[in-house]
N, C-alpha and C. Protein backbone atom coordinates (compact mmCIF):
# COMPACT_ATOMS: atom_id res chain seq x y z
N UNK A 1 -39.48 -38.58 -22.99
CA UNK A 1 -39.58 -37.14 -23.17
C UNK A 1 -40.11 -36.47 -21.90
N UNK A 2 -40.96 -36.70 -21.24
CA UNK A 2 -41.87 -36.38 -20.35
C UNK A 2 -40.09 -36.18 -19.21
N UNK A 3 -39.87 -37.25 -18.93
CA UNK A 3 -38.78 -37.77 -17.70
C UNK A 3 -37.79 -35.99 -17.93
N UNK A 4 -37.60 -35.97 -19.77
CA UNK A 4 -36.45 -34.43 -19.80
C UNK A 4 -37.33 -33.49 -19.83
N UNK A 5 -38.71 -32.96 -19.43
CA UNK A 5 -39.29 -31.81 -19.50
C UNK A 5 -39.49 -31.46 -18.08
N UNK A 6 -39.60 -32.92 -17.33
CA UNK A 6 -39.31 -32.91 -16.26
C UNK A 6 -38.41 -31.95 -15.37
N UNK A 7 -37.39 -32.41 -15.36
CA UNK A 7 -35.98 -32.28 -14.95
C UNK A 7 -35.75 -30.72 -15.44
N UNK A 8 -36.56 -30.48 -16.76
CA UNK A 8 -36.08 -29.19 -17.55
C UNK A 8 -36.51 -27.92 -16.55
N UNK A 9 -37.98 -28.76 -16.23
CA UNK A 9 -38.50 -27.30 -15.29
C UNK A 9 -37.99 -27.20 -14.22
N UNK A 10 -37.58 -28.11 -13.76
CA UNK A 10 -37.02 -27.96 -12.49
C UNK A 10 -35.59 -26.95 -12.47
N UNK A 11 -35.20 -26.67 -13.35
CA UNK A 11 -33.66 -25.94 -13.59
C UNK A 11 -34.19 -24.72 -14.76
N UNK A 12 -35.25 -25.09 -15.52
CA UNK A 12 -35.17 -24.13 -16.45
C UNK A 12 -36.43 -23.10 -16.08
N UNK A 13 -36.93 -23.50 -15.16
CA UNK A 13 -38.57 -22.78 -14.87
C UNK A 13 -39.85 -23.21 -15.83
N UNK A 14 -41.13 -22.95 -15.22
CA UNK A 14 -42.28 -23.09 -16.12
C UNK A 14 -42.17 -22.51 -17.63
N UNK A 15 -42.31 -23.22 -18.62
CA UNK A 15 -42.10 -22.71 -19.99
C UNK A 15 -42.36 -21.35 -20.19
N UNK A 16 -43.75 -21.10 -20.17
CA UNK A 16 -44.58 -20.30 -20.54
C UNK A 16 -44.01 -18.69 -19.60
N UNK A 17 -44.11 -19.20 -17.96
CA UNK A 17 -43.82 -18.07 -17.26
C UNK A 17 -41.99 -17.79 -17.75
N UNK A 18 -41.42 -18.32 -18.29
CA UNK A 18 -40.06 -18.14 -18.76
C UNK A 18 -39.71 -17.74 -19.78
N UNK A 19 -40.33 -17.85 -20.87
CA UNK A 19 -40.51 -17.37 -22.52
C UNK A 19 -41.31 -15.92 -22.10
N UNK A 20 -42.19 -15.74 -21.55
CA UNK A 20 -42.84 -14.30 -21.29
C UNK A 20 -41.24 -13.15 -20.49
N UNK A 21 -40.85 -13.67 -19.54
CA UNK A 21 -39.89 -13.01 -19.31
C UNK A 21 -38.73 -12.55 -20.23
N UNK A 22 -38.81 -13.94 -21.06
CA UNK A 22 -37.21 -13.26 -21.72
C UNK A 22 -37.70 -12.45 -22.87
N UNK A 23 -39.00 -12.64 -23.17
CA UNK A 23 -39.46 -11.99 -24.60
C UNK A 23 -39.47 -10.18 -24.00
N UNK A 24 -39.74 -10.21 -22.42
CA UNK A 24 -39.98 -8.68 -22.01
C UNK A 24 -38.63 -8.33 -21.92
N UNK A 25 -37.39 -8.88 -21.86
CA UNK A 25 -35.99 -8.15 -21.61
C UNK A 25 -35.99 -7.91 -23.21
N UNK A 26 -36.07 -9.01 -23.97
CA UNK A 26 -35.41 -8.56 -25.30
C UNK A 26 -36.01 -7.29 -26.41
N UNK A 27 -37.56 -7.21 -25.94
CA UNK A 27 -38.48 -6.59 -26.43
C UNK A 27 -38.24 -5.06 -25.74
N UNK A 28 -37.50 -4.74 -24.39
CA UNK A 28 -36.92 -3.72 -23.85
C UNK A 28 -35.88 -3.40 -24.66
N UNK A 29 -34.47 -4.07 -24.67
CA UNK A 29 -33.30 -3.94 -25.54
C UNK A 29 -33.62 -3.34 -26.66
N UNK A 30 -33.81 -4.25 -27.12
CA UNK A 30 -34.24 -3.71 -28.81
C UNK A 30 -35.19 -2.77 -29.11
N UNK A 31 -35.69 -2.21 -28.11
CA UNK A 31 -36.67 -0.34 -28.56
C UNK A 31 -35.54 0.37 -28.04
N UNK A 32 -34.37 0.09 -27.20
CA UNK A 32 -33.03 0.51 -27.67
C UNK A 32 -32.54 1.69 -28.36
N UNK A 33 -32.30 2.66 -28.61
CA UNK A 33 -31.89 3.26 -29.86
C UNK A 33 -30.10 2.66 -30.11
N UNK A 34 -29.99 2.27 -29.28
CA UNK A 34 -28.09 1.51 -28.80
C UNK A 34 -28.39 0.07 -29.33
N UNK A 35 -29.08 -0.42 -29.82
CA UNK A 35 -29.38 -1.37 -30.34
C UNK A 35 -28.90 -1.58 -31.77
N UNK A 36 -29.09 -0.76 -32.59
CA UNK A 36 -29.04 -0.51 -33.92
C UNK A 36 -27.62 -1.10 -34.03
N UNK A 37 -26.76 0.06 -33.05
CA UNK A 37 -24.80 -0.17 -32.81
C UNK A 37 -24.40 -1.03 -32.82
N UNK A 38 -25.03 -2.44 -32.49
CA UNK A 38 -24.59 -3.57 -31.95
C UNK A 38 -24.32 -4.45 -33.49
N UNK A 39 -23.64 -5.25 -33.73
CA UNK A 39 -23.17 -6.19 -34.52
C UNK A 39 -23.69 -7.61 -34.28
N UNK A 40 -24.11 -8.10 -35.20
CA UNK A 40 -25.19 -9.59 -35.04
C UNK A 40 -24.86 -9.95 -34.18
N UNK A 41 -23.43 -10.42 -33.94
CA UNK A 41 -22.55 -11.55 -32.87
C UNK A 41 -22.97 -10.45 -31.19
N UNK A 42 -22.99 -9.00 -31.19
CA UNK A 42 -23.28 -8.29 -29.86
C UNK A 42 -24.85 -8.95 -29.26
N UNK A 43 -25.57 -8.54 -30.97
CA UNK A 43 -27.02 -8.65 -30.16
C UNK A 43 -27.55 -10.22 -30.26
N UNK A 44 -26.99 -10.95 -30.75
CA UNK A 44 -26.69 -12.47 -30.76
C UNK A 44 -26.91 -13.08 -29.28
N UNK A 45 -25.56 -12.22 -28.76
CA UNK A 45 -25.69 -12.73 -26.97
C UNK A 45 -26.12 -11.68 -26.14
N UNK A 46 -26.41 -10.97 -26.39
CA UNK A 46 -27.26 -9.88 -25.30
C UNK A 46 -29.04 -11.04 -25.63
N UNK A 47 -29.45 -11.29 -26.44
CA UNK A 47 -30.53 -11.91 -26.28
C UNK A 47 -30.19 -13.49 -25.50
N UNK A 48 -29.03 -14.18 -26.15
CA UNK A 48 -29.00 -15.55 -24.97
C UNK A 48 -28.64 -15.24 -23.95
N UNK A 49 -28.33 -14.35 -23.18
CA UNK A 49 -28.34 -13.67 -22.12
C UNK A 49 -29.11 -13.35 -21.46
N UNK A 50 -30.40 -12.65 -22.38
CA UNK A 50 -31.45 -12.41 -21.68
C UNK A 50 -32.12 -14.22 -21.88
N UNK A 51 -31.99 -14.97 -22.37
CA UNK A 51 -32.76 -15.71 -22.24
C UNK A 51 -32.20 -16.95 -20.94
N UNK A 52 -30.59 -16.36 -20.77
CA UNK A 52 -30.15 -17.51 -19.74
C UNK A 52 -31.09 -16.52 -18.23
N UNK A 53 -31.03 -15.37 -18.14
CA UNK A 53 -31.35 -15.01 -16.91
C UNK A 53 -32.70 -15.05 -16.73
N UNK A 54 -33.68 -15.16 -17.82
CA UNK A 54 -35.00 -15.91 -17.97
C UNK A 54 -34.96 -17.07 -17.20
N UNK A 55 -34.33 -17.97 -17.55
CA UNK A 55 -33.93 -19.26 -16.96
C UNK A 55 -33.64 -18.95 -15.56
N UNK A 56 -32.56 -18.14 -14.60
CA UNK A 56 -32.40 -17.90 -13.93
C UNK A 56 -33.56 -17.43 -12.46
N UNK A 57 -34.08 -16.49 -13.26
CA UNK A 57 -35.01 -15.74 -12.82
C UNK A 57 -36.30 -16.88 -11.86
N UNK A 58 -36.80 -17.73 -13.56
CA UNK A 58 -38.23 -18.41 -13.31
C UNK A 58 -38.07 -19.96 -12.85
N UNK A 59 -36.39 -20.23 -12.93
CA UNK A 59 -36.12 -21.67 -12.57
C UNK A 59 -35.21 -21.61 -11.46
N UNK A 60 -34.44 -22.42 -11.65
CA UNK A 60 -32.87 -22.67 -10.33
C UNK A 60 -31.84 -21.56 -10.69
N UNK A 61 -31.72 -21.08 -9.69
CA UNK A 61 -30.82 -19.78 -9.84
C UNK A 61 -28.99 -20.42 -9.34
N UNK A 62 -29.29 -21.73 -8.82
CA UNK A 62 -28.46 -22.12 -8.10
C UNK A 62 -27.81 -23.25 -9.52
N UNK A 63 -28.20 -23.49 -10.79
CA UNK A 63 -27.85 -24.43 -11.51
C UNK A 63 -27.13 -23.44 -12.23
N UNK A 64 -25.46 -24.38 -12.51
CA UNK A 64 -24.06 -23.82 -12.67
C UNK A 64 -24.36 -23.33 -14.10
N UNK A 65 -25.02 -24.39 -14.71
CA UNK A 65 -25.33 -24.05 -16.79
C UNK A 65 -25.56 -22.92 -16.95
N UNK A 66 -26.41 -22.16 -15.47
CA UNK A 66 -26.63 -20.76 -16.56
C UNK A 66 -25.85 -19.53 -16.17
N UNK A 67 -25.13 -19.97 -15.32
CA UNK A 67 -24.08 -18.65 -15.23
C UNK A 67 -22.84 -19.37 -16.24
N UNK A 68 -22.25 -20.51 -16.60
CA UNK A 68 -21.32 -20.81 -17.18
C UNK A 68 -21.68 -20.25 -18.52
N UNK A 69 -23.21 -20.65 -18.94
CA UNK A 69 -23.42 -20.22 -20.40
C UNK A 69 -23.05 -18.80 -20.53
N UNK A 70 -23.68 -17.57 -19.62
CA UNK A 70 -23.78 -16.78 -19.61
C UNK A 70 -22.36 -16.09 -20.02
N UNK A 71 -21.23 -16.36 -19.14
CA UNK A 71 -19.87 -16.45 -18.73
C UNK A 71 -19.18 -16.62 -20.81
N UNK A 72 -20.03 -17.52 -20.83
CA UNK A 72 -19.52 -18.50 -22.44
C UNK A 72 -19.53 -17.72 -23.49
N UNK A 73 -21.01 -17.22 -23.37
CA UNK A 73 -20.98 -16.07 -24.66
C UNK A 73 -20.66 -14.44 -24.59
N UNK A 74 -20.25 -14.31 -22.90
CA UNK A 74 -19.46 -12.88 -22.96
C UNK A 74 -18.31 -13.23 -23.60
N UNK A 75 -17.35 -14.24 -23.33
CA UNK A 75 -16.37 -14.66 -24.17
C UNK A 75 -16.42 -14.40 -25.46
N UNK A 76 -16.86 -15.39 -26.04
CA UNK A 76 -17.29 -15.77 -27.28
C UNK A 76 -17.05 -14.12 -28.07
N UNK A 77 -18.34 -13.16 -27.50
CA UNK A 77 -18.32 -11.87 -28.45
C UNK A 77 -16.91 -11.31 -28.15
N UNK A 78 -16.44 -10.70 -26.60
CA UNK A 78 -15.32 -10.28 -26.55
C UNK A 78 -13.96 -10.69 -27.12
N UNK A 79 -14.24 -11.80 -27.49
CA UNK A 79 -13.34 -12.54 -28.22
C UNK A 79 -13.26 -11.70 -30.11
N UNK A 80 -14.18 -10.81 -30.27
CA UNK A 80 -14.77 -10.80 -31.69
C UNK A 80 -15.06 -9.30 -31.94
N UNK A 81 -14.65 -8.85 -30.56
CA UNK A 81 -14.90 -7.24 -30.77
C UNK A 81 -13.93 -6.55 -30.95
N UNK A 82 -14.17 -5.70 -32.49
CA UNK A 82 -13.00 -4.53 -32.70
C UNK A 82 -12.60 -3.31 -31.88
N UNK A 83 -11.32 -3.09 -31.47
CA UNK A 83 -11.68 -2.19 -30.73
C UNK A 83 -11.68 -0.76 -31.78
């Protein structure tokens, strides 16, 4: 376990300084009044979003996972949005 928490910070950033960040994007969003508009699956990935660029931000900006993820679940919703 130790060996993958390892490796984790190194790509994912310090836990603590990384969970504080993404909790301040999502905790922005959502006082929102455009928030309300959004459909589970919108605000679904606007938060793993904010939580991949958390990652981004406090870890390796240069590790491919978090722009692919990122990339993954713009899909995913646009895939699901009425026009």
């Amino acid at each position: 376990m130790k060996k993958i928490l390892d490796t984790r910070r190194k790509t994912h950033g310090n836990y603590t300084e990384t969970a504080a960040a993404i909790q301040e994007t999502k905790d922005l969003w959502r006082a929102h009044p455009g928030w309300e508009n959004l459909s589970p699956v919108q605000r679904e990935t606007l938060e793993m979003v904010a939580h991949k660029v958390g990652r981004i931000l406090c870890g390796n900006p240069n590790f491919i996972d978090h722009w692919v993820d990122i990339a993954g679940y713009a899909q995913i919703t646009s895939d699901r949005v009425d026009e």
